[in-house]
PDB file of N, CA and C in Angstrom:
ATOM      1  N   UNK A   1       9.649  -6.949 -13.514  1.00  0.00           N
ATOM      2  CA  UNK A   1       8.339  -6.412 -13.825  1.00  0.00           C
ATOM      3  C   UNK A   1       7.455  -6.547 -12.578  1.00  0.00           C
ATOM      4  N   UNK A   2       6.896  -5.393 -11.848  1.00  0.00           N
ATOM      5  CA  UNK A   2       5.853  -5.982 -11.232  1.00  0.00           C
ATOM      6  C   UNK A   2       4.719  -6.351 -11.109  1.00  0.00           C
ATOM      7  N   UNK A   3       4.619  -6.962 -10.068  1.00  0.00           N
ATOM      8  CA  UNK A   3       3.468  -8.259 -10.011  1.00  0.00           C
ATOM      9  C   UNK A   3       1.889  -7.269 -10.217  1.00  0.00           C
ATOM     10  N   UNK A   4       1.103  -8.029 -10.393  1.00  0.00           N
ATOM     11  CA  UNK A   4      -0.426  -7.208 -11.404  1.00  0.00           C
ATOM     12  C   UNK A   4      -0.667  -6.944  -9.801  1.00  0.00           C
ATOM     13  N   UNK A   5      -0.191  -7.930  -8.208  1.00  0.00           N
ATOM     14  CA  UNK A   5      -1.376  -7.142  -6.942  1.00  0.00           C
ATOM     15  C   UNK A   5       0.025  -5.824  -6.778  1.00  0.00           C
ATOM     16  N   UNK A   6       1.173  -5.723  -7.049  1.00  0.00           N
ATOM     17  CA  UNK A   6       1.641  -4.210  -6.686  1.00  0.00           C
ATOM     18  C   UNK A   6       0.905  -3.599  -7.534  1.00  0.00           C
ATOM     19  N   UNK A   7       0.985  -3.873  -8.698  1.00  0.00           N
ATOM     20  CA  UNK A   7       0.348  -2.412  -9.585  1.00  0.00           C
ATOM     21  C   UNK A   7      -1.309  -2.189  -8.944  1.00  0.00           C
ATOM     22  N   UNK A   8      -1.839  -2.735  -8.653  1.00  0.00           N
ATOM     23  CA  UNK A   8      -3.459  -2.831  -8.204  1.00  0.00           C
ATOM     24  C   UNK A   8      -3.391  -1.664  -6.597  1.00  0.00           C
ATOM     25  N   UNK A   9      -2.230  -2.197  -6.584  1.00  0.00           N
ATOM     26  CA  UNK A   9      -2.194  -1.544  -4.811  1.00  0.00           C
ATOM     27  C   UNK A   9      -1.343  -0.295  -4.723  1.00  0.00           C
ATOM     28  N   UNK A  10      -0.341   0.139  -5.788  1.00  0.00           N
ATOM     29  CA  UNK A  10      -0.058   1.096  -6.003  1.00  0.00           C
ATOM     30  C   UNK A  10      -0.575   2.516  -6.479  1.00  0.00           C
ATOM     31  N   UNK A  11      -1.677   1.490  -7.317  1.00  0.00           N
ATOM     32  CA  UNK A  11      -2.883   2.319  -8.409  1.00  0.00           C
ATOM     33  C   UNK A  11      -3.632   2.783  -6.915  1.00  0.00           C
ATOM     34  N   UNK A  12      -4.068   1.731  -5.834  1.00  0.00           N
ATOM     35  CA  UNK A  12      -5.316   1.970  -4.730  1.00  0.00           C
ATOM     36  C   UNK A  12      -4.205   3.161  -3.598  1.00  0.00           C
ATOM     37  N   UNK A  13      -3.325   2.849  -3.298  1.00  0.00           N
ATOM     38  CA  UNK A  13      -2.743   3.833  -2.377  1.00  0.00           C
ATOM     39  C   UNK A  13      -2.506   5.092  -3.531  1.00  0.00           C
ATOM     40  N   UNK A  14      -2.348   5.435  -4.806  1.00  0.00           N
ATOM     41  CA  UNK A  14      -2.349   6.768  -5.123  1.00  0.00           C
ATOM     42  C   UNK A  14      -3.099   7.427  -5.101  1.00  0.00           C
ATOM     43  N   UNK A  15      -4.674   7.057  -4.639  1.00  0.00           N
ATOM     44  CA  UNK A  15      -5.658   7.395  -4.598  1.00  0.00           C
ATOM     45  C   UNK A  15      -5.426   8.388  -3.616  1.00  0.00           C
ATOM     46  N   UNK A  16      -5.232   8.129  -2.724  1.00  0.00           N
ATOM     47  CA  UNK A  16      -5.177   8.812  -1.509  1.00  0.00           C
ATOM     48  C   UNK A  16      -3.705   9.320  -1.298  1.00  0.00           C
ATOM     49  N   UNK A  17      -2.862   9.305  -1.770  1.00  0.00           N
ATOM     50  CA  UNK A  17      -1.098   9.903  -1.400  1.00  0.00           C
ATOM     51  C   UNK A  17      -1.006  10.506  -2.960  1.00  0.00           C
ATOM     52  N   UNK A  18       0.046  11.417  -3.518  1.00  0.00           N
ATOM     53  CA  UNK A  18       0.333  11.548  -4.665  1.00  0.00           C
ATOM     54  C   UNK A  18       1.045   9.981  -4.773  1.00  0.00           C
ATOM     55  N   UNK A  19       1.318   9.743  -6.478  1.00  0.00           N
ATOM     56  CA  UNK A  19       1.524   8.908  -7.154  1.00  0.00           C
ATOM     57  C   UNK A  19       3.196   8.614  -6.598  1.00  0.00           C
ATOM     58  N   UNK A  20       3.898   9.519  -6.711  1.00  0.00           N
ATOM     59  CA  UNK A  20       5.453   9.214  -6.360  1.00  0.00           C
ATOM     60  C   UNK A  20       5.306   8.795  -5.062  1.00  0.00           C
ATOM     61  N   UNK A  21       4.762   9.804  -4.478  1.00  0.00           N
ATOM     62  CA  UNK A  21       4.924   9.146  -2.630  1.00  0.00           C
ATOM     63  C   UNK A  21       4.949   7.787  -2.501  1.00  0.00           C
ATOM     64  N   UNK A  22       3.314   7.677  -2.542  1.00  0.00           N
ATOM     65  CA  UNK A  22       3.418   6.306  -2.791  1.00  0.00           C
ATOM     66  C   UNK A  22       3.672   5.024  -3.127  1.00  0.00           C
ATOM     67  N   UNK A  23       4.683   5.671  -4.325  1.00  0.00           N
ATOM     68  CA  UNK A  23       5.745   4.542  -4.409  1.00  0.00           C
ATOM     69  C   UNK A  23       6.636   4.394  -4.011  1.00  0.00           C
ATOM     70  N   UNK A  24       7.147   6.055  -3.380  1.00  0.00           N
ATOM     71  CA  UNK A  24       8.464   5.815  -1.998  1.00  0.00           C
ATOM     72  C   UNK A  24       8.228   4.763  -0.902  1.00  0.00           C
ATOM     73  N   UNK A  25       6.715   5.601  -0.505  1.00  0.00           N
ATOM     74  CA  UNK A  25       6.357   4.871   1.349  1.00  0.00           C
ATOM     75  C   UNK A  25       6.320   3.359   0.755  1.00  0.00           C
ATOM     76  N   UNK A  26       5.942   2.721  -0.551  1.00  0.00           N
ATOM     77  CA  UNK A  26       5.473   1.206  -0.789  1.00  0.00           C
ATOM     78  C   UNK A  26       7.036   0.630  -1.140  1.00  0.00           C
ATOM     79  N   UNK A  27       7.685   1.413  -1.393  1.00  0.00           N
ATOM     80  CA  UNK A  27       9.041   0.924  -1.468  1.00  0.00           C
ATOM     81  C   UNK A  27       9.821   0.596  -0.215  1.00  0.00           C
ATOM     82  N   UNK A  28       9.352   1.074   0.595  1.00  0.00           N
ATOM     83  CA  UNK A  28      10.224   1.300   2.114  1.00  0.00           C
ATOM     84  C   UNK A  28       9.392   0.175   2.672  1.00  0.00           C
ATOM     85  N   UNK A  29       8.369  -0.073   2.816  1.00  0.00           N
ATOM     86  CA  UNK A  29       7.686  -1.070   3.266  1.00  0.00           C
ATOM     87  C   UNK A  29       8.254  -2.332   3.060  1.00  0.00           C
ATOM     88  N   UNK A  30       7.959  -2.461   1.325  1.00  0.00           N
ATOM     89  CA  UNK A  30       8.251  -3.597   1.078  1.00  0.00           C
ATOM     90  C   UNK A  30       9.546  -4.447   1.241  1.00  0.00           C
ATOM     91  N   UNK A  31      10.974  -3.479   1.539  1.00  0.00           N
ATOM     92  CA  UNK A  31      12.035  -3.525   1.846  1.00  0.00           C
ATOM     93  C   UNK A  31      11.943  -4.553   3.558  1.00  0.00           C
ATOM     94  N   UNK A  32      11.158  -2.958   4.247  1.00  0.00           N
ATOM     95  CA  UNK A  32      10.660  -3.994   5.760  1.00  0.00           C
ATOM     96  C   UNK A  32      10.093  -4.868   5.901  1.00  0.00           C
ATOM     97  N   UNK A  33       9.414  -5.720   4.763  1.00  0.00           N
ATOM     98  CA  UNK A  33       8.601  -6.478   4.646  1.00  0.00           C
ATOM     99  C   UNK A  33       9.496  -8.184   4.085  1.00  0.00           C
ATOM    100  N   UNK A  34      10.399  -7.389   3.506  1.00  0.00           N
ATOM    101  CA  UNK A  34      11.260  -8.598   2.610  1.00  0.00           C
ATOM    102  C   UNK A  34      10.129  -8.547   1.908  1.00  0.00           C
ATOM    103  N   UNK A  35      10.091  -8.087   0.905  1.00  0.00           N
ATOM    104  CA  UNK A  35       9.402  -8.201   0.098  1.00  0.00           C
ATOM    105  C   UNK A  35       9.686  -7.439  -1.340  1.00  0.00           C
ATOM    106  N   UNK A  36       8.962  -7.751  -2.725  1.00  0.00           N
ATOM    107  CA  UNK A  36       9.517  -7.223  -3.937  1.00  0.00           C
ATOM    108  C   UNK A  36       8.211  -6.290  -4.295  1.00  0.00           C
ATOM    109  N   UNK A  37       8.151  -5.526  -5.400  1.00  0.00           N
ATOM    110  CA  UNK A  37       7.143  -5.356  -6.146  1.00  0.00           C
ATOM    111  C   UNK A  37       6.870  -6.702  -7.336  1.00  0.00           C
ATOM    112  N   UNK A  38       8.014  -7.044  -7.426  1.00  0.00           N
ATOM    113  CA  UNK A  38       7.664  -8.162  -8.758  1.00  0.00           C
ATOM    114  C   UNK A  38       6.826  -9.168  -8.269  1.00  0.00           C
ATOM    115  N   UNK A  39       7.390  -9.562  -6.692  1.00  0.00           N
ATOM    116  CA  UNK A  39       6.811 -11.407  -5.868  1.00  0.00           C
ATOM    117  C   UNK A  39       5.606 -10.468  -4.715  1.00  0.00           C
ATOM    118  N   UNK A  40       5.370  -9.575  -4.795  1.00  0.00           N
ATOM    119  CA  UNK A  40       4.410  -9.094  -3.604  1.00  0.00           C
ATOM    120  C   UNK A  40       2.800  -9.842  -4.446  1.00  0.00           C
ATOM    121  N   UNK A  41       2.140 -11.102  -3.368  1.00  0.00           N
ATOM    122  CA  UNK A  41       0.767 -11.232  -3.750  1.00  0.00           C
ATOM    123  C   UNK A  41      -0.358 -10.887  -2.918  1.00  0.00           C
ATOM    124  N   UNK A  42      -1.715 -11.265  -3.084  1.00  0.00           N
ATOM    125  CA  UNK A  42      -2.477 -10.353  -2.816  1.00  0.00           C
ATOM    126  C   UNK A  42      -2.839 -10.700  -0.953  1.00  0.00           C
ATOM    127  N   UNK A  43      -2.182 -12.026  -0.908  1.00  0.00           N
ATOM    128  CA  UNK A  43      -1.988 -12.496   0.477  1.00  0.00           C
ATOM    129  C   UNK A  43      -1.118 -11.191   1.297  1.00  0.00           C
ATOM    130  N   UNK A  44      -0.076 -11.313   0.559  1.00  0.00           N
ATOM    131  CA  UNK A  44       0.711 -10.113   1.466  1.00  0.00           C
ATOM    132  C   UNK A  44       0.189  -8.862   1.449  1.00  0.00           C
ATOM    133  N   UNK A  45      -0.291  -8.444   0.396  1.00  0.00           N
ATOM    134  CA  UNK A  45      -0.553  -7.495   0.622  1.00  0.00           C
ATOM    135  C   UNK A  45      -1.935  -7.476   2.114  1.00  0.00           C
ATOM    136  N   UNK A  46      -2.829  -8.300   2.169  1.00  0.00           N
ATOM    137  CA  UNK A  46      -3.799  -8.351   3.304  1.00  0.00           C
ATOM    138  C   UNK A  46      -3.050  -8.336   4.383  1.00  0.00           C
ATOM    139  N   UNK A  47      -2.004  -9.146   4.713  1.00  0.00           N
ATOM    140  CA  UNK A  47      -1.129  -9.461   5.592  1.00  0.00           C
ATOM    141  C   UNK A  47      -0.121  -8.473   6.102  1.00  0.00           C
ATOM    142  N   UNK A  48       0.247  -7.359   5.075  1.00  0.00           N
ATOM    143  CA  UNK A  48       0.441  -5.923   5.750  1.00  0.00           C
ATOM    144  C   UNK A  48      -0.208  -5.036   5.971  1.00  0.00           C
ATOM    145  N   UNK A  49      -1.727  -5.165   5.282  1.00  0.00           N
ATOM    146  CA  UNK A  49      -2.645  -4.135   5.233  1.00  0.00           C
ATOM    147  C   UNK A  49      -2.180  -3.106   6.609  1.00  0.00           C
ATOM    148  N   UNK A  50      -2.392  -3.400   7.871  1.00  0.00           N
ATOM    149  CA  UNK A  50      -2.080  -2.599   8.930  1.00  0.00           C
ATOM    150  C   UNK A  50      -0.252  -1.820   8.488  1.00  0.00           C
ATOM    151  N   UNK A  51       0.456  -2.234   8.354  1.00  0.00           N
ATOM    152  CA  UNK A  51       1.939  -1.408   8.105  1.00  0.00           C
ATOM    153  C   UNK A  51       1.505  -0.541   6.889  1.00  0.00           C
ATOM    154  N   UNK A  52       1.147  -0.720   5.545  1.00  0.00           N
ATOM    155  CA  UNK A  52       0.737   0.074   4.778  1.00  0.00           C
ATOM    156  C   UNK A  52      -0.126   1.108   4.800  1.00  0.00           C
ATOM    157  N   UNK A  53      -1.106   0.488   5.451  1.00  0.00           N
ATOM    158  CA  UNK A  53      -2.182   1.813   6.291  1.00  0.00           C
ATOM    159  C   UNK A  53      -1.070   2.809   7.138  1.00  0.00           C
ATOM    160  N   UNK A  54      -0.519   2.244   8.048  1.00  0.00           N
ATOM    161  CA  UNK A  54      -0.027   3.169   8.837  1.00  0.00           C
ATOM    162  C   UNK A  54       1.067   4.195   8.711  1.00  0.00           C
ATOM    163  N   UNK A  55       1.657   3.701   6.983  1.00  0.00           N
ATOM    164  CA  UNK A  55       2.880   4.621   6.649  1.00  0.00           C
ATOM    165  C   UNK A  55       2.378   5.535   5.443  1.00  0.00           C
ATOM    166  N   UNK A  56       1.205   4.913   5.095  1.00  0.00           N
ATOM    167  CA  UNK A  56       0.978   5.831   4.131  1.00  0.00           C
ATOM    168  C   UNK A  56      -0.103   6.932   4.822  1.00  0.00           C
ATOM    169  N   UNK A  57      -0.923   6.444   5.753  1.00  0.00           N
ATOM    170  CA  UNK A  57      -1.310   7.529   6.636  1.00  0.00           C
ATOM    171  C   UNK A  57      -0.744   8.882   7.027  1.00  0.00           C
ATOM    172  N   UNK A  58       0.524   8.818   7.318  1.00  0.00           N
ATOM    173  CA  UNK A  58       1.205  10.072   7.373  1.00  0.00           C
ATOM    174  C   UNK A  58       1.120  11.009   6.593  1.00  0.00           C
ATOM    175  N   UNK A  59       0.903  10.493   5.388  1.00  0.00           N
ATOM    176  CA  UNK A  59       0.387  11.768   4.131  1.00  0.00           C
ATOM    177  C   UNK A  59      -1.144  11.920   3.825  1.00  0.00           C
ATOM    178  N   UNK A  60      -2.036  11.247   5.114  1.00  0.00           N
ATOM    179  CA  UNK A  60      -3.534  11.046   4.620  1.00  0.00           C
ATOM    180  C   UNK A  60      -3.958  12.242   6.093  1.00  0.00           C
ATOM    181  N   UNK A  61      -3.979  12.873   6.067  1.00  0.00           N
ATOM    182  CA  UNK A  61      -4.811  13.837   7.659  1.00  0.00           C
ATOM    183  C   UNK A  61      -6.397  13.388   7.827  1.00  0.00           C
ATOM    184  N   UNK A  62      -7.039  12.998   6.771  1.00  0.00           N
ATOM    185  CA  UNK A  62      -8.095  12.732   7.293  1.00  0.00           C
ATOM    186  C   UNK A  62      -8.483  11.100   7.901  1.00  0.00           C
ATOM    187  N   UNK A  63      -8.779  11.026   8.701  1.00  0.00           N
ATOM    188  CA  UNK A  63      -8.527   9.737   9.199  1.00  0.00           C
ATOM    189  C   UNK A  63      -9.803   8.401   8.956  1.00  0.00           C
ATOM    190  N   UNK A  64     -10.877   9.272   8.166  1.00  0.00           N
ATOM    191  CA  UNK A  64     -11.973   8.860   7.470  1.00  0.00           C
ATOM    192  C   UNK A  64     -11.350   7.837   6.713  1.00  0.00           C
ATOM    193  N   UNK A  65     -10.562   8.465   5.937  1.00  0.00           N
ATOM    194  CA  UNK A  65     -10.144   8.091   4.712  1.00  0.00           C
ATOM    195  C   UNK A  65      -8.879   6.801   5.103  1.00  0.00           C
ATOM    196  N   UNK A  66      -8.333   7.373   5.930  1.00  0.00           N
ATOM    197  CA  UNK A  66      -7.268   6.294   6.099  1.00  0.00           C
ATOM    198  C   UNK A  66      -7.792   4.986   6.591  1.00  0.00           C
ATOM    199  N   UNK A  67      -8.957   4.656   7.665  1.00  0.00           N
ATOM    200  CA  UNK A  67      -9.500   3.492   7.614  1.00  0.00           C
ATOM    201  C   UNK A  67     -10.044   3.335   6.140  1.00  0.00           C
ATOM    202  N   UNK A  68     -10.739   3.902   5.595  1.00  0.00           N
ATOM    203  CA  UNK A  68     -11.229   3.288   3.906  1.00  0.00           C
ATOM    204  C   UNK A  68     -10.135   2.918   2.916  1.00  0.00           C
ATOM    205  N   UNK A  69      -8.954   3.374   2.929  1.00  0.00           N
ATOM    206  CA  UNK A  69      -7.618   2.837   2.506  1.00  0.00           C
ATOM    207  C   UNK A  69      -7.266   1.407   3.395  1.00  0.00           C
ATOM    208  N   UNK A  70      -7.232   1.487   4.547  1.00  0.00           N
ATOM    209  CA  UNK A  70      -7.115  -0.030   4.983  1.00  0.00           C
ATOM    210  C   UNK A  70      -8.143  -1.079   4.816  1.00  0.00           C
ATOM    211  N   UNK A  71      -9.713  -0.670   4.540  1.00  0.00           N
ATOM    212  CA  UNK A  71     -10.322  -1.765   4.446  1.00  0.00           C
ATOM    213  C   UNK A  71     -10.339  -2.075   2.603  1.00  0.00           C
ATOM    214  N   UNK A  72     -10.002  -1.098   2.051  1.00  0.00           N
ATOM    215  CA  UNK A  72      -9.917  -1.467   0.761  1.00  0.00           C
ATOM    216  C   UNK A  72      -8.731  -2.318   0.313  1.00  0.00           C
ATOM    217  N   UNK A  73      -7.771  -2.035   1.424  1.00  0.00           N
ATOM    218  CA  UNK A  73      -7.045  -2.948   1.246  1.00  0.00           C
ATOM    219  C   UNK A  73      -6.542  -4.115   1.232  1.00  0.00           C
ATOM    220  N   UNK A  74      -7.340  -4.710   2.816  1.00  0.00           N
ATOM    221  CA  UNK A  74      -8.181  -5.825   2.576  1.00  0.00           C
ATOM    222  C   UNK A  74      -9.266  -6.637   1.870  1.00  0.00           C
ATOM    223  N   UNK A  75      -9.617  -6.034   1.141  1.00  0.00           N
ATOM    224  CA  UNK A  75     -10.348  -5.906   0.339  1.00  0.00           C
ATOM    225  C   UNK A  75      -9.131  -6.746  -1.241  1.00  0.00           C
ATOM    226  N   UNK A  76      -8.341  -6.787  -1.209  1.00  0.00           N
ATOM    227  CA  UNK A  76      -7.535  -6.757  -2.510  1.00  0.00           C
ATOM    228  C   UNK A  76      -7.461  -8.508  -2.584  1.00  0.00           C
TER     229      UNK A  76
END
């Protein structure tokens, strides 16, 4: 089952990517990350904020937005 900060951060990156993407690019991450959706907490997630910004960026063109996806993500 995953952990309540993936679902929080899955819910915050669909904002900005469609819903599947985003669980591809957060899947691939978390793989590079050693990391789960079930054990991912809200530490890690701050602690990748920059890798997550930067892969899910690829599907964000406006670049407004992609810093407001990284500080929200710090933010978590």
């Amino acid at each position: 089952m995953p952990s309540p900060a993936y679902n929080h951060l899955l819910s915050l990156v669909s904002l900005y990517v469609d819903s599947k993407k985003a669980a591809e690019v957060l899947a691939r991450q978390l793989t590079a990350c050693k990391l789960t959706a079930d054990t991912i907490a809200s530490a890690d997630i701050k602690a990748n904020a920059s890798r997550f910004t930067t892969a899910c960026g690829l599907y964000i063109a406006d670049s407004v937005k992609r810093e407001e996806l990284k500080e929200r993500l710090m933010a978590l």
